[in-house]
PDB file of N, CA and C in Angstrom:
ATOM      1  N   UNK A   1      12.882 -51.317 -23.710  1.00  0.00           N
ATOM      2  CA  UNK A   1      12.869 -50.411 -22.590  1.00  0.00           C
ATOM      3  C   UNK A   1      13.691 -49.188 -22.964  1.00  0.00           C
ATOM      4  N   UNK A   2      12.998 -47.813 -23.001  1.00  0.00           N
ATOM      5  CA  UNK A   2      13.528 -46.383 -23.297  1.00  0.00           C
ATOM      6  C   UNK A   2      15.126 -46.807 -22.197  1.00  0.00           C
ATOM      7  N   UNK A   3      16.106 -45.607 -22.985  1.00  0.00           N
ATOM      8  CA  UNK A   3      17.020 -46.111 -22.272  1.00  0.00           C
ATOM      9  C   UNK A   3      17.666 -44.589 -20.780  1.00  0.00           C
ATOM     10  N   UNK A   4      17.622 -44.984 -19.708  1.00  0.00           N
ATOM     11  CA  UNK A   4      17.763 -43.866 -19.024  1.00  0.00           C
ATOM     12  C   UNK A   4      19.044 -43.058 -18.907  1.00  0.00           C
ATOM     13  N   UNK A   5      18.199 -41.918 -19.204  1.00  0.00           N
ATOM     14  CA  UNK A   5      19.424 -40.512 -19.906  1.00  0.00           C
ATOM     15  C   UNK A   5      19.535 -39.474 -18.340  1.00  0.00           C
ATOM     16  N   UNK A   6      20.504 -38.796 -18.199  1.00  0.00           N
ATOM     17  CA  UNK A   6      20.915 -38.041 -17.115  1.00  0.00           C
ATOM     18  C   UNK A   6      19.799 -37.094 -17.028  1.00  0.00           C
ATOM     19  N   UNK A   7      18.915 -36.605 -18.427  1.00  0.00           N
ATOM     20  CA  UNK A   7      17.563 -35.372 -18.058  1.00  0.00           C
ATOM     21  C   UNK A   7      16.446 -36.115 -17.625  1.00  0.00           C
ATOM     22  N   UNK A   8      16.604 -37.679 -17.523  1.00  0.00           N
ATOM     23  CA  UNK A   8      15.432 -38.203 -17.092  1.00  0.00           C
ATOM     24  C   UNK A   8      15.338 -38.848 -15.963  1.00  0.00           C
ATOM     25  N   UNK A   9      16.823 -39.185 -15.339  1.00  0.00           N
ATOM     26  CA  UNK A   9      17.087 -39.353 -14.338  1.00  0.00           C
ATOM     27  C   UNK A   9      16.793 -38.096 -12.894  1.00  0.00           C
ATOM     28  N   UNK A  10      17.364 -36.693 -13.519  1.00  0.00           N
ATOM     29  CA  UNK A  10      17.200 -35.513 -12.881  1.00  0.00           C
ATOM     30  C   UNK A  10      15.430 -35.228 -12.707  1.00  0.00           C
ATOM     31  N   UNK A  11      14.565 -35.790 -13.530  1.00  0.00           N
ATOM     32  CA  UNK A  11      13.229 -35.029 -13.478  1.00  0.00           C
ATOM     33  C   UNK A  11      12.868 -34.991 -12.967  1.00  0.00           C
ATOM     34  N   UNK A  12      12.485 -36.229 -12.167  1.00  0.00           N
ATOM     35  CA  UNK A  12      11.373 -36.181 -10.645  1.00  0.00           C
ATOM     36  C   UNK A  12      12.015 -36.008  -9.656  1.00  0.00           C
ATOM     37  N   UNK A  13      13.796 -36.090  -9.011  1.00  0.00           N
ATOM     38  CA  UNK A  13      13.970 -35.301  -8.126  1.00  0.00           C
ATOM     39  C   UNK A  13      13.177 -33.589  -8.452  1.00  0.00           C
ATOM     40  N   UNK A  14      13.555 -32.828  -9.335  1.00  0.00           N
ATOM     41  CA  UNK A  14      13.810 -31.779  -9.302  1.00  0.00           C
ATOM     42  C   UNK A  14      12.016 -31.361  -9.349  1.00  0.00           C
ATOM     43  N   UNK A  15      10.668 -31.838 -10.002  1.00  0.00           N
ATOM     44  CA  UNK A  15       9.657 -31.773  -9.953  1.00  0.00           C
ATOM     45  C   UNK A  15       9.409 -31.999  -8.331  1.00  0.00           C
ATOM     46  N   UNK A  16       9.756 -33.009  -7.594  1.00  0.00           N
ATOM     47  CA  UNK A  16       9.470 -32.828  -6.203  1.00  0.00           C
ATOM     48  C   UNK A  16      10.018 -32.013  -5.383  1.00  0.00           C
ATOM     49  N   UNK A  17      11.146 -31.074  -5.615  1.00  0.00           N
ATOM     50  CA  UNK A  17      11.571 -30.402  -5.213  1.00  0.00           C
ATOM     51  C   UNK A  17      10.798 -28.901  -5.608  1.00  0.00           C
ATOM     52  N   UNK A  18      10.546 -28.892  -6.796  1.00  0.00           N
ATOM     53  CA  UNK A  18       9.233 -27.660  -7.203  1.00  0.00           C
ATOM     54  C   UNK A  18       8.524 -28.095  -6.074  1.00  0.00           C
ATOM     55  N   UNK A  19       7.728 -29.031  -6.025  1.00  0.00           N
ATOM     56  CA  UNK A  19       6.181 -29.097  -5.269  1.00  0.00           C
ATOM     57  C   UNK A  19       6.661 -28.920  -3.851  1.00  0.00           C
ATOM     58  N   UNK A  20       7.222 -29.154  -3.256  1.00  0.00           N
ATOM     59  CA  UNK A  20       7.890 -28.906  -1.934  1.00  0.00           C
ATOM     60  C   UNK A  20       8.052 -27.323  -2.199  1.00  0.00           C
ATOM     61  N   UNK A  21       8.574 -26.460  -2.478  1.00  0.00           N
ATOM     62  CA  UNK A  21       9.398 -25.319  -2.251  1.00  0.00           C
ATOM     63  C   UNK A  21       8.242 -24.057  -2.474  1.00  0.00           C
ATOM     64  N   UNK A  22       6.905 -24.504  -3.493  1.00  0.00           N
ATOM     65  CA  UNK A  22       6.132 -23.651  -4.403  1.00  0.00           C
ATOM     66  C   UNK A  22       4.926 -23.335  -3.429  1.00  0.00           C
ATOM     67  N   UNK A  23       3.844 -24.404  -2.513  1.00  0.00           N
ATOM     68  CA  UNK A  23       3.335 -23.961  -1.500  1.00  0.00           C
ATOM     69  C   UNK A  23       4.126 -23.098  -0.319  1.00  0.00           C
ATOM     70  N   UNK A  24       5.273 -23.408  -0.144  1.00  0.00           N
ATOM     71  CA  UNK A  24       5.813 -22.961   1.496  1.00  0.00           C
ATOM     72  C   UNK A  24       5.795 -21.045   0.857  1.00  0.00           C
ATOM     73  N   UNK A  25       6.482 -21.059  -0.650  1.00  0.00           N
ATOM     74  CA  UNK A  25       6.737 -19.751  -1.424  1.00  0.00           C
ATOM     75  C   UNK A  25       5.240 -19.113  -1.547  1.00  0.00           C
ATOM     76  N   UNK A  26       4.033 -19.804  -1.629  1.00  0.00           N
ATOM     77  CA  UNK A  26       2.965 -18.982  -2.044  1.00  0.00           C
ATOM     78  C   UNK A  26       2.543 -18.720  -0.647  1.00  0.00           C
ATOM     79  N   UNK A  27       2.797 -19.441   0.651  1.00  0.00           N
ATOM     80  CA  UNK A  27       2.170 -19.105   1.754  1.00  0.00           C
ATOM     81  C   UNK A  27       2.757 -18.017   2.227  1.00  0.00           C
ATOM     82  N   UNK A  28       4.050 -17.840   2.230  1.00  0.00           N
ATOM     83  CA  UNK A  28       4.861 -16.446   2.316  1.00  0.00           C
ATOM     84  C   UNK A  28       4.548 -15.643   1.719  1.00  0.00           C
ATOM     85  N   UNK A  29       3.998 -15.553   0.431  1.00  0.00           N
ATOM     86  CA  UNK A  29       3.775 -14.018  -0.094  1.00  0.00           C
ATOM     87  C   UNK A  29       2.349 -13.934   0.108  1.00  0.00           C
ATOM     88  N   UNK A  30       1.986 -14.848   0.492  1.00  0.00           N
ATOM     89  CA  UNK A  30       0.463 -14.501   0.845  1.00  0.00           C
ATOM     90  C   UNK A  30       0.289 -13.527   2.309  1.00  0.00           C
ATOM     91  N   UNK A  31       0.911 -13.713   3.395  1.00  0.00           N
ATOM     92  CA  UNK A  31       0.909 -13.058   4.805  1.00  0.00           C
ATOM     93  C   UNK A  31       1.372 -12.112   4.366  1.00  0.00           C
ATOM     94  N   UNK A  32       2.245 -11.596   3.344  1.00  0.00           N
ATOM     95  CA  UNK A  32       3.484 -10.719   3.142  1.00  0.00           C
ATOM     96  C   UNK A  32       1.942  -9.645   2.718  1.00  0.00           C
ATOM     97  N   UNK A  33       1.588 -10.656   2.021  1.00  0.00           N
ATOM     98  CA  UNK A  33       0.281  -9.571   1.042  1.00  0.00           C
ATOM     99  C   UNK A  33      -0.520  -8.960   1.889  1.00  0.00           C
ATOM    100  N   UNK A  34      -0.861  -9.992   2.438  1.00  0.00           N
ATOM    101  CA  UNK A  34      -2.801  -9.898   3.419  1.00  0.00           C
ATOM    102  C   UNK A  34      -1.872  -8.506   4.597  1.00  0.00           C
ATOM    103  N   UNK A  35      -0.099  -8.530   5.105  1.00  0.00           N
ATOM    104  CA  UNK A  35      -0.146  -7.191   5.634  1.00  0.00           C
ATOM    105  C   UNK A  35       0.116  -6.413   5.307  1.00  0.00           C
ATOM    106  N   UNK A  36       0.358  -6.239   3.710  1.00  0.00           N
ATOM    107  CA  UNK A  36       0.775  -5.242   3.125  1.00  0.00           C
ATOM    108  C   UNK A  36      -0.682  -4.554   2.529  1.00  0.00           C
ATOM    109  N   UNK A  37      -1.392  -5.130   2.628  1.00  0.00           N
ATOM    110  CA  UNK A  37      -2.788  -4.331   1.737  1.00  0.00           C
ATOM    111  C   UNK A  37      -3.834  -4.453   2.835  1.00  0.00           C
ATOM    112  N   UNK A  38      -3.343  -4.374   4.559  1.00  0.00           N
ATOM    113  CA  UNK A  38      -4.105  -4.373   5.542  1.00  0.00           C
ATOM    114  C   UNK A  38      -4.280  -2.550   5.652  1.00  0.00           C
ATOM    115  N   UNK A  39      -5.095  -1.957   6.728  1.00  0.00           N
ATOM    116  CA  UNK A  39      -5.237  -0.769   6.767  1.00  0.00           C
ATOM    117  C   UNK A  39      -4.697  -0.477   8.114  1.00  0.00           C
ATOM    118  N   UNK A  40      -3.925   0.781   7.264  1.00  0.00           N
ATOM    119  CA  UNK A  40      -2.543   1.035   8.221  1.00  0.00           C
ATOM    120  C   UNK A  40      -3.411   1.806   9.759  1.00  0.00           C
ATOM    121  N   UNK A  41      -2.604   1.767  10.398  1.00  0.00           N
ATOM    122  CA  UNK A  41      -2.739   2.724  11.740  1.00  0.00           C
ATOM    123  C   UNK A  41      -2.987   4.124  12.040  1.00  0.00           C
ATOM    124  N   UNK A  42      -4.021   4.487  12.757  1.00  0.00           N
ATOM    125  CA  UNK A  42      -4.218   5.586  12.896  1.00  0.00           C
ATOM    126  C   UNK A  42      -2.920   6.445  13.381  1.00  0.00           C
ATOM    127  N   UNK A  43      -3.047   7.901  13.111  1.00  0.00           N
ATOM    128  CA  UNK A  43      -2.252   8.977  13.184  1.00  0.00           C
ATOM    129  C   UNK A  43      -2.642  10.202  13.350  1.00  0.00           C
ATOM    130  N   UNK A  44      -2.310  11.199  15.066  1.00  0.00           N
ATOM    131  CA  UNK A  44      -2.543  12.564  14.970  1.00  0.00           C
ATOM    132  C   UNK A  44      -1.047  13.115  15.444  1.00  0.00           C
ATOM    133  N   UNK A  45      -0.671  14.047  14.754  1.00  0.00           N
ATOM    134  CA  UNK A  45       0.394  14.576  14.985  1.00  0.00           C
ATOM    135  C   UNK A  45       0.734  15.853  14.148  1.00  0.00           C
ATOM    136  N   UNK A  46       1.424  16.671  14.997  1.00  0.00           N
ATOM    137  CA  UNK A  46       1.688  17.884  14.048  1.00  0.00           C
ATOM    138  C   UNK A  46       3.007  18.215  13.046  1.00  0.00           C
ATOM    139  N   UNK A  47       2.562  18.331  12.201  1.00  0.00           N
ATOM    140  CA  UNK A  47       4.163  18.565  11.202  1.00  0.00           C
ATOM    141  C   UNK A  47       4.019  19.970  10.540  1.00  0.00           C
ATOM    142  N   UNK A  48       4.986  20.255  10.695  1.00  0.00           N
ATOM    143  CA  UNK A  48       5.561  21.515  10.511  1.00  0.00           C
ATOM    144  C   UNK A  48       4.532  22.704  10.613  1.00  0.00           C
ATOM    145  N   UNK A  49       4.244  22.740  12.019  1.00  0.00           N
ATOM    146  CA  UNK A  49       2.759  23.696  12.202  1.00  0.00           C
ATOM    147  C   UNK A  49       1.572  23.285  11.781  1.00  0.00           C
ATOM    148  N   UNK A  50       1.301  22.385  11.275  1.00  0.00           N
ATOM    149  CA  UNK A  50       0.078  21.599  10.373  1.00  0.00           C
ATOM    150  C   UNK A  50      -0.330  20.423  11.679  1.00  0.00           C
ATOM    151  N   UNK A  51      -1.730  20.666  12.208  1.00  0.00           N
ATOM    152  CA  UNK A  51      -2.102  19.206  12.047  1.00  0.00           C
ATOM    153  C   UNK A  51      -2.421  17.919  11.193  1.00  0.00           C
ATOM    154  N   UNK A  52      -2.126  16.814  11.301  1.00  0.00           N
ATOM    155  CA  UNK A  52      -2.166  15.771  10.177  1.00  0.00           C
ATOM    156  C   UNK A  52      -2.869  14.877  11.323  1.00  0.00           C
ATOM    157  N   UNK A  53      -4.269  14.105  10.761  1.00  0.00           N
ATOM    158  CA  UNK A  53      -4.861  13.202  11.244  1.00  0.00           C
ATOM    159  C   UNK A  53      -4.933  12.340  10.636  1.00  0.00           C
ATOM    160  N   UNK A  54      -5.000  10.730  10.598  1.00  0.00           N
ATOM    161  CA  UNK A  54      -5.789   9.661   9.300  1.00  0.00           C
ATOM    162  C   UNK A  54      -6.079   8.979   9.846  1.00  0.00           C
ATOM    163  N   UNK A  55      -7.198   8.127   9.947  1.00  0.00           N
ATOM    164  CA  UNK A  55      -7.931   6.873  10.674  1.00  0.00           C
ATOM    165  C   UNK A  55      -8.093   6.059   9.580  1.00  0.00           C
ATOM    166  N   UNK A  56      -8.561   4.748   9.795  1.00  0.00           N
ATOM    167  CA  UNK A  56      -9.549   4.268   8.821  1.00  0.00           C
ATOM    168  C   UNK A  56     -10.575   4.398   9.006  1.00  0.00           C
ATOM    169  N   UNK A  57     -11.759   4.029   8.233  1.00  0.00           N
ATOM    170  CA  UNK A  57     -13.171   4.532   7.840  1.00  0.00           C
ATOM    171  C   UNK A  57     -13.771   3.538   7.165  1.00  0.00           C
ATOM    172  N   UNK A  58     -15.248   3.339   7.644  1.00  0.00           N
ATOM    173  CA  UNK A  58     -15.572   2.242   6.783  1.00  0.00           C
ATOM    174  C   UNK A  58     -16.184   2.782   5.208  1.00  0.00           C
ATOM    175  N   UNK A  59     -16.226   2.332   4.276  1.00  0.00           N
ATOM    176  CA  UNK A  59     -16.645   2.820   2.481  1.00  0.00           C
ATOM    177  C   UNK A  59     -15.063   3.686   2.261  1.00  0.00           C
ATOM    178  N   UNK A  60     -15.427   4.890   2.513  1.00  0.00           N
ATOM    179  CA  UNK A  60     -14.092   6.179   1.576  1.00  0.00           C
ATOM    180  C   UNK A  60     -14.455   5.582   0.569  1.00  0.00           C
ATOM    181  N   UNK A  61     -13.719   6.967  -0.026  1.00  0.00           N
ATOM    182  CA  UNK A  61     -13.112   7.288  -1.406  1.00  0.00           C
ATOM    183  C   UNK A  61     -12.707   6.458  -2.222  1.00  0.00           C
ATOM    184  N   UNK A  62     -12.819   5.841  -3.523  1.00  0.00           N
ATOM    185  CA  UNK A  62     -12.675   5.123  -4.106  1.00  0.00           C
ATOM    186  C   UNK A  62     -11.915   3.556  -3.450  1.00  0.00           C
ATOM    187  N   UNK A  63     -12.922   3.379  -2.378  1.00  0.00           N
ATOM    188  CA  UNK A  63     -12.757   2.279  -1.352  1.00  0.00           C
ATOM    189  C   UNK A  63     -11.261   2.277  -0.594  1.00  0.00           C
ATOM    190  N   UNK A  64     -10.962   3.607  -0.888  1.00  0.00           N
ATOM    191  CA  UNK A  64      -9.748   3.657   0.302  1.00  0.00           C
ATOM    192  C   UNK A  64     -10.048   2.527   1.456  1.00  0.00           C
ATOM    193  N   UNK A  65     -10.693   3.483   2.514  1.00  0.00           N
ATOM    194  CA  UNK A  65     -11.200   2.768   3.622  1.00  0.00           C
ATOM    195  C   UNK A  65     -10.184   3.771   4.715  1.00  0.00           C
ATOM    196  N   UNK A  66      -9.830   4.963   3.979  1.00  0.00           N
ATOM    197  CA  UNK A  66      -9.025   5.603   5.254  1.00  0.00           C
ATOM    198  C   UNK A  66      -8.727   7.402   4.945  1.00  0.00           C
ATOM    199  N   UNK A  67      -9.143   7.886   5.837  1.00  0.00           N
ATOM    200  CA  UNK A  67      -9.255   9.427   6.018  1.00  0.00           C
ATOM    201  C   UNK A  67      -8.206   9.839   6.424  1.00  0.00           C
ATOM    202  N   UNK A  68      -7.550  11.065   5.602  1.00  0.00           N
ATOM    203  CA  UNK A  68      -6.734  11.246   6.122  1.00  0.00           C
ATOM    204  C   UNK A  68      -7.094  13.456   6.210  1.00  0.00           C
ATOM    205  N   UNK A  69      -6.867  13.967   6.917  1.00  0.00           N
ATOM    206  CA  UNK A  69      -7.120  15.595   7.638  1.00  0.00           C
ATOM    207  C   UNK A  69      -5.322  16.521   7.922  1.00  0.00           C
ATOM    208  N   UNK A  70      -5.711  17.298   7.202  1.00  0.00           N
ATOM    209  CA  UNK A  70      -4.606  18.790   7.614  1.00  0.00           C
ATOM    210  C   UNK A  70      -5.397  19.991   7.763  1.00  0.00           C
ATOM    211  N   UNK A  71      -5.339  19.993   9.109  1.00  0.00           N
ATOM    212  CA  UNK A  71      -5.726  20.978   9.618  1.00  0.00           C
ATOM    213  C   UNK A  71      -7.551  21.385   9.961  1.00  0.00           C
ATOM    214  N   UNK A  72      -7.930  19.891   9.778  1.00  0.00           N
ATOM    215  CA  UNK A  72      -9.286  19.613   9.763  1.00  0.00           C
ATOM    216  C   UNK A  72      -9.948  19.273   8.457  1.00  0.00           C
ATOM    217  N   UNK A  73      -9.300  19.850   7.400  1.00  0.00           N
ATOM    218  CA  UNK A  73     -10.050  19.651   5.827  1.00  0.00           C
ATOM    219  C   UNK A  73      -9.271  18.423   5.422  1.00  0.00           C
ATOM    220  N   UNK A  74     -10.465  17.348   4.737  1.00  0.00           N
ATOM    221  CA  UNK A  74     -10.001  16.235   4.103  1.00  0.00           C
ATOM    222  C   UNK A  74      -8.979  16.371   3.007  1.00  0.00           C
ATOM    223  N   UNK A  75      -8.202  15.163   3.105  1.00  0.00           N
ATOM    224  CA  UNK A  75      -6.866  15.424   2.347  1.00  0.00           C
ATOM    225  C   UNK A  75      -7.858  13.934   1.287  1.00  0.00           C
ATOM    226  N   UNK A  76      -7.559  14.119   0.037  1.00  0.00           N
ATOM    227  CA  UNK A  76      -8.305  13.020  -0.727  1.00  0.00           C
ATOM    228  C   UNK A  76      -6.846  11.883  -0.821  1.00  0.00           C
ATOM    229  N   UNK A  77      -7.070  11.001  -0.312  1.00  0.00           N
ATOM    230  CA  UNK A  77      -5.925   9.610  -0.465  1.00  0.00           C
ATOM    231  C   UNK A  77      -6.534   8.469  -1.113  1.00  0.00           C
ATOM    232  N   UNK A  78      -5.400   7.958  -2.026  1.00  0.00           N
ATOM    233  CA  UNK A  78      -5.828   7.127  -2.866  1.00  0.00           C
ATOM    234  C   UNK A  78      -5.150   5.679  -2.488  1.00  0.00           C
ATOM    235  N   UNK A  79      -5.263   4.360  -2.128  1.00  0.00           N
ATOM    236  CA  UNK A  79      -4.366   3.473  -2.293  1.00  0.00           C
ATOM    237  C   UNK A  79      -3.853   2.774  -3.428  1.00  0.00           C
ATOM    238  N   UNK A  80      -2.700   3.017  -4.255  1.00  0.00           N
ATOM    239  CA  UNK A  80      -2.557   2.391  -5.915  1.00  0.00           C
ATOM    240  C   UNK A  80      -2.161   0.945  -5.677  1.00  0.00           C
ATOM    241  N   UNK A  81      -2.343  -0.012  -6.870  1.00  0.00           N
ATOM    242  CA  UNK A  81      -2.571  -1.485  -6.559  1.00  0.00           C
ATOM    243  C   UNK A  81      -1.199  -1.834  -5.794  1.00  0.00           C
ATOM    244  N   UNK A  82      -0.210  -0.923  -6.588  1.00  0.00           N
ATOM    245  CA  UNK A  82       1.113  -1.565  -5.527  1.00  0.00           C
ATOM    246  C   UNK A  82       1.287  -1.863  -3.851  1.00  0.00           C
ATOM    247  N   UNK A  83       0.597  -0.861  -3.566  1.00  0.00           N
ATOM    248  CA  UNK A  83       0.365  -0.666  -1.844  1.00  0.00           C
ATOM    249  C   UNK A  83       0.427   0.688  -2.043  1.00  0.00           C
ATOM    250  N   UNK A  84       1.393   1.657  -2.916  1.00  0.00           N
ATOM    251  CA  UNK A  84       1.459   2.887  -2.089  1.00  0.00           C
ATOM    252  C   UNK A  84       0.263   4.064  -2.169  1.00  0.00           C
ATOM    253  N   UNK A  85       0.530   5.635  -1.521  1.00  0.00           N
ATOM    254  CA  UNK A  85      -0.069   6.025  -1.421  1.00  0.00           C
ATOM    255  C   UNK A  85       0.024   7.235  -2.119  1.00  0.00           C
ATOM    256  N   UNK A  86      -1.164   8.022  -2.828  1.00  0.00           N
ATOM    257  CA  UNK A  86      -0.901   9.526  -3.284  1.00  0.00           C
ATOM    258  C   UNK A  86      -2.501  10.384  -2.850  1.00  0.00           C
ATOM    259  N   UNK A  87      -2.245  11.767  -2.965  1.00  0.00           N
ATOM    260  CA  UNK A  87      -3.249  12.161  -2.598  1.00  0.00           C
ATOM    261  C   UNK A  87      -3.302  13.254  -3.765  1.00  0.00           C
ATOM    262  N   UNK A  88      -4.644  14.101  -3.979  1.00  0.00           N
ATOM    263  CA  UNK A  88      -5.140  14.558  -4.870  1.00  0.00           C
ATOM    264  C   UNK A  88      -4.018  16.398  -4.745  1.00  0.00           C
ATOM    265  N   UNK A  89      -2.994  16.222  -3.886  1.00  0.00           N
ATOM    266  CA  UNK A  89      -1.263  17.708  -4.098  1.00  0.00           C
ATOM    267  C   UNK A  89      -0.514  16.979  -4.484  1.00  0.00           C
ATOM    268  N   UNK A  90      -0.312  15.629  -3.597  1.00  0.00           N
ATOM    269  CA  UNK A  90       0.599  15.097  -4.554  1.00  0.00           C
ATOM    270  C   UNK A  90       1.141  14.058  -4.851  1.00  0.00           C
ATOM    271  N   UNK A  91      -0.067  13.792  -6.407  1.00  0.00           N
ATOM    272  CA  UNK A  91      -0.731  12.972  -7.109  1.00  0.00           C
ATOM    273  C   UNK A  91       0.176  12.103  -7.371  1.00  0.00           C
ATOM    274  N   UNK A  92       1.849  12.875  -8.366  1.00  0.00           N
ATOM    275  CA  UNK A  92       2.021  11.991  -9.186  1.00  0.00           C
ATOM    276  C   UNK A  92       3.388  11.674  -8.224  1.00  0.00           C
ATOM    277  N   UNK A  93       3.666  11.305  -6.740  1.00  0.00           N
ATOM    278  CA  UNK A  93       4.235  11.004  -6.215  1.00  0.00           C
ATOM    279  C   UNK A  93       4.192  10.118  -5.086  1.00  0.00           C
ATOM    280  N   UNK A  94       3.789   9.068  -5.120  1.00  0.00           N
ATOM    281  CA  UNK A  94       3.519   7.855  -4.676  1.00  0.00           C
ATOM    282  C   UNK A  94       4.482   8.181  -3.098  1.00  0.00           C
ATOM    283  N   UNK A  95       3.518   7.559  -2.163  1.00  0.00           N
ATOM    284  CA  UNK A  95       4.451   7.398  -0.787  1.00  0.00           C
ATOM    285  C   UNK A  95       4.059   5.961  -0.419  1.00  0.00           C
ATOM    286  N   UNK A  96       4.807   5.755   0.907  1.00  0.00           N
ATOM    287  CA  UNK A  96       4.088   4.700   1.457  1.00  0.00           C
ATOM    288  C   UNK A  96       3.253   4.723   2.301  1.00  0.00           C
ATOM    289  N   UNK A  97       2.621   5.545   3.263  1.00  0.00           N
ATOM    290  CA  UNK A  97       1.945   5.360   3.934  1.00  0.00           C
ATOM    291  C   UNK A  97       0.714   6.872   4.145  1.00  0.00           C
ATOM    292  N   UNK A  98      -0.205   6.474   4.385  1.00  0.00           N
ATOM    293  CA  UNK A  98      -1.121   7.764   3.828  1.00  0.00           C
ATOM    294  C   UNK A  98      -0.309   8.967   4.905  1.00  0.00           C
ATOM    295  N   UNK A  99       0.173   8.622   5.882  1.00  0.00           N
ATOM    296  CA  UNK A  99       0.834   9.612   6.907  1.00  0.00           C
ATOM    297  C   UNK A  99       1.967  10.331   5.755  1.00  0.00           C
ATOM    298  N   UNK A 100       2.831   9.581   5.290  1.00  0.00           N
ATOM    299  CA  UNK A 100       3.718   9.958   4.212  1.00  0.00           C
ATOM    300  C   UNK A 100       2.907  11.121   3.569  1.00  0.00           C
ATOM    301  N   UNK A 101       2.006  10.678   3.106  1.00  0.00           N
ATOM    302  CA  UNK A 101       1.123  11.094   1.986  1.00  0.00           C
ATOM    303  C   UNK A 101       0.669  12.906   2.829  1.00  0.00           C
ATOM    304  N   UNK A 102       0.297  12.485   3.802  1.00  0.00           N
ATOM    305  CA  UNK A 102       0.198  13.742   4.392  1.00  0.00           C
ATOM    306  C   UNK A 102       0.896  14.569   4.677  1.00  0.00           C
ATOM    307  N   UNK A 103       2.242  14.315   4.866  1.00  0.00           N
ATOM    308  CA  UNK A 103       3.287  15.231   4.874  1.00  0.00           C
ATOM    309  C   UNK A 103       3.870  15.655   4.049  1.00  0.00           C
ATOM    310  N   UNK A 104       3.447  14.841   2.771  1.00  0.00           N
ATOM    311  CA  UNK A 104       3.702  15.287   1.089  1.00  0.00           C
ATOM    312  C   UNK A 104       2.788  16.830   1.120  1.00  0.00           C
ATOM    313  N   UNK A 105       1.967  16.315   1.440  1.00  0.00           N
ATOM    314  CA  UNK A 105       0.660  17.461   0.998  1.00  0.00           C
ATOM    315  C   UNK A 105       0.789  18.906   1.947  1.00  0.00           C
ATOM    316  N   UNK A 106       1.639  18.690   3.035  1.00  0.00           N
ATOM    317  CA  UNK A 106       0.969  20.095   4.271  1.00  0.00           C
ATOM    318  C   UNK A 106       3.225  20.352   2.821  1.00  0.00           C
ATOM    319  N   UNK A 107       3.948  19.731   3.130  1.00  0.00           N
ATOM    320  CA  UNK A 107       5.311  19.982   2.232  1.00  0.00           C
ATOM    321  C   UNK A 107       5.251  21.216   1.109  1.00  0.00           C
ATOM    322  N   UNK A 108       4.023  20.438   0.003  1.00  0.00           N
ATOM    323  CA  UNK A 108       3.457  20.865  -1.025  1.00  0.00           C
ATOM    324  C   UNK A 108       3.027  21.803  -0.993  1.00  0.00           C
ATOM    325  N   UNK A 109       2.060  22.139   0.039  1.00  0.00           N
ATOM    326  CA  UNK A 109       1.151  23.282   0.503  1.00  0.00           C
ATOM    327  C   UNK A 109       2.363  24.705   0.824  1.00  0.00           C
ATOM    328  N   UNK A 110       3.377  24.146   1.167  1.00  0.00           N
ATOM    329  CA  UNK A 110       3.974  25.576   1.920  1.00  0.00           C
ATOM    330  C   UNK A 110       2.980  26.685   2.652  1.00  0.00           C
ATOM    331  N   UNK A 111       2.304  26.055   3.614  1.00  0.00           N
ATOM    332  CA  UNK A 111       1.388  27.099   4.350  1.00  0.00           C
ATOM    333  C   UNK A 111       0.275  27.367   3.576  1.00  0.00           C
ATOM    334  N   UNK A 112      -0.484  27.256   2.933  1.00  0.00           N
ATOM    335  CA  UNK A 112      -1.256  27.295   2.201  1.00  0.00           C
ATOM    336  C   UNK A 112      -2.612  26.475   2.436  1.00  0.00           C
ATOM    337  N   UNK A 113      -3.622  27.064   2.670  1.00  0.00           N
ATOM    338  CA  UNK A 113      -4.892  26.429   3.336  1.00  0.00           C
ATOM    339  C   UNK A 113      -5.282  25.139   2.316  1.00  0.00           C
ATOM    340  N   UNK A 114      -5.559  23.938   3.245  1.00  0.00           N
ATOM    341  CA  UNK A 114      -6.383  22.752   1.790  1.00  0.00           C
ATOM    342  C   UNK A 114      -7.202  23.399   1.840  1.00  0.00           C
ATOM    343  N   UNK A 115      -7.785  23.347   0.415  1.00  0.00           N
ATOM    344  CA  UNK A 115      -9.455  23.426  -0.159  1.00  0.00           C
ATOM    345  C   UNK A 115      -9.927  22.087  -0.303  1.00  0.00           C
ATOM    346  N   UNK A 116     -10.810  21.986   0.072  1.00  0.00           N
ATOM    347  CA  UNK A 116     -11.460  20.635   0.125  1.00  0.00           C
ATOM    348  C   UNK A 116     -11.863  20.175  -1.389  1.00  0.00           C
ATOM    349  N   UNK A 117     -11.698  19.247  -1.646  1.00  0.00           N
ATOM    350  CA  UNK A 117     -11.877  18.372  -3.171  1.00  0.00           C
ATOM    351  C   UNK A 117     -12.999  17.994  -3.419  1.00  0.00           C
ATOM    352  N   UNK A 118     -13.858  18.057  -3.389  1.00  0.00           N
ATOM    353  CA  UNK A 118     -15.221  17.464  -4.358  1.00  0.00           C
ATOM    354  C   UNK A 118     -15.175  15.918  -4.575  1.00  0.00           C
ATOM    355  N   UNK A 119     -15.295  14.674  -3.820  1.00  0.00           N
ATOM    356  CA  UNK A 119     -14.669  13.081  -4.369  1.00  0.00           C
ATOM    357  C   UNK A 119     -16.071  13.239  -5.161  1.00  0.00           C
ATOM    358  N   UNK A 120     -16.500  12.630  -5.922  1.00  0.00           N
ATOM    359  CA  UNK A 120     -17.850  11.766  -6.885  1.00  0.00           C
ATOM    360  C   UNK A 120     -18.027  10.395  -5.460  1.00  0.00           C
TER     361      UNK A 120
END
């Protein structure tokens, strides 16, 4: 009979203690996920003399699924895999929320009319 050592004594507590702890951990980041990559809430409001609108939408832009408007002309918003958000002023600055994203862009703009973007 193998003779019982303190790492073999410890194993199957600590394996049942994985299997216990590893579903309750994947069900949490799962809700965490499903509302973090849900589609955020509509928004009309004015910032800094600018109207800013965004809804969701069913298809968009590289399956966004959400429109976002300054001053009536489409603002192009992208969602990157992390969750956050950038739009085609300003690209290489990630926000969180396409509203963010819009106030990046009228920021960016300093008064300055959008031209509407061309999506493919």
């Amino acid at each position: 009979m193998p003779e019982l050592s303190r790492r073999r004594a410890l194993t199957v507590p600590v394996a049942l203690a994985t299997a216990a702890v590893v579903p309750a951990v994947a069900a949490a980041g799962s809700s965490a996920a499903d509302h973090h990559h849900g589609s955020p809430a509509s928004f009309d409001e004015v910032y800094q003399g600018r109207r800013i609108q965004g809804r969701p939408v069913s298809g968009g832009h590289h399956g966004t699924g959400y429109a976002v408007f300054v001053d009536g002309a489409e603002l192009h918003v992208m969602r990157n895999a992390d969750g956050s958000w950038i739009s085609v002023v300003s690209h290489y600055e990630p926000v969180p929320t396409p509203r963010a994203a819009a106030r990046a862009a009228v920021d960016d703009l300093r008064g300055a009319a959008l031209v509407p973007f061309p999506a493919n």
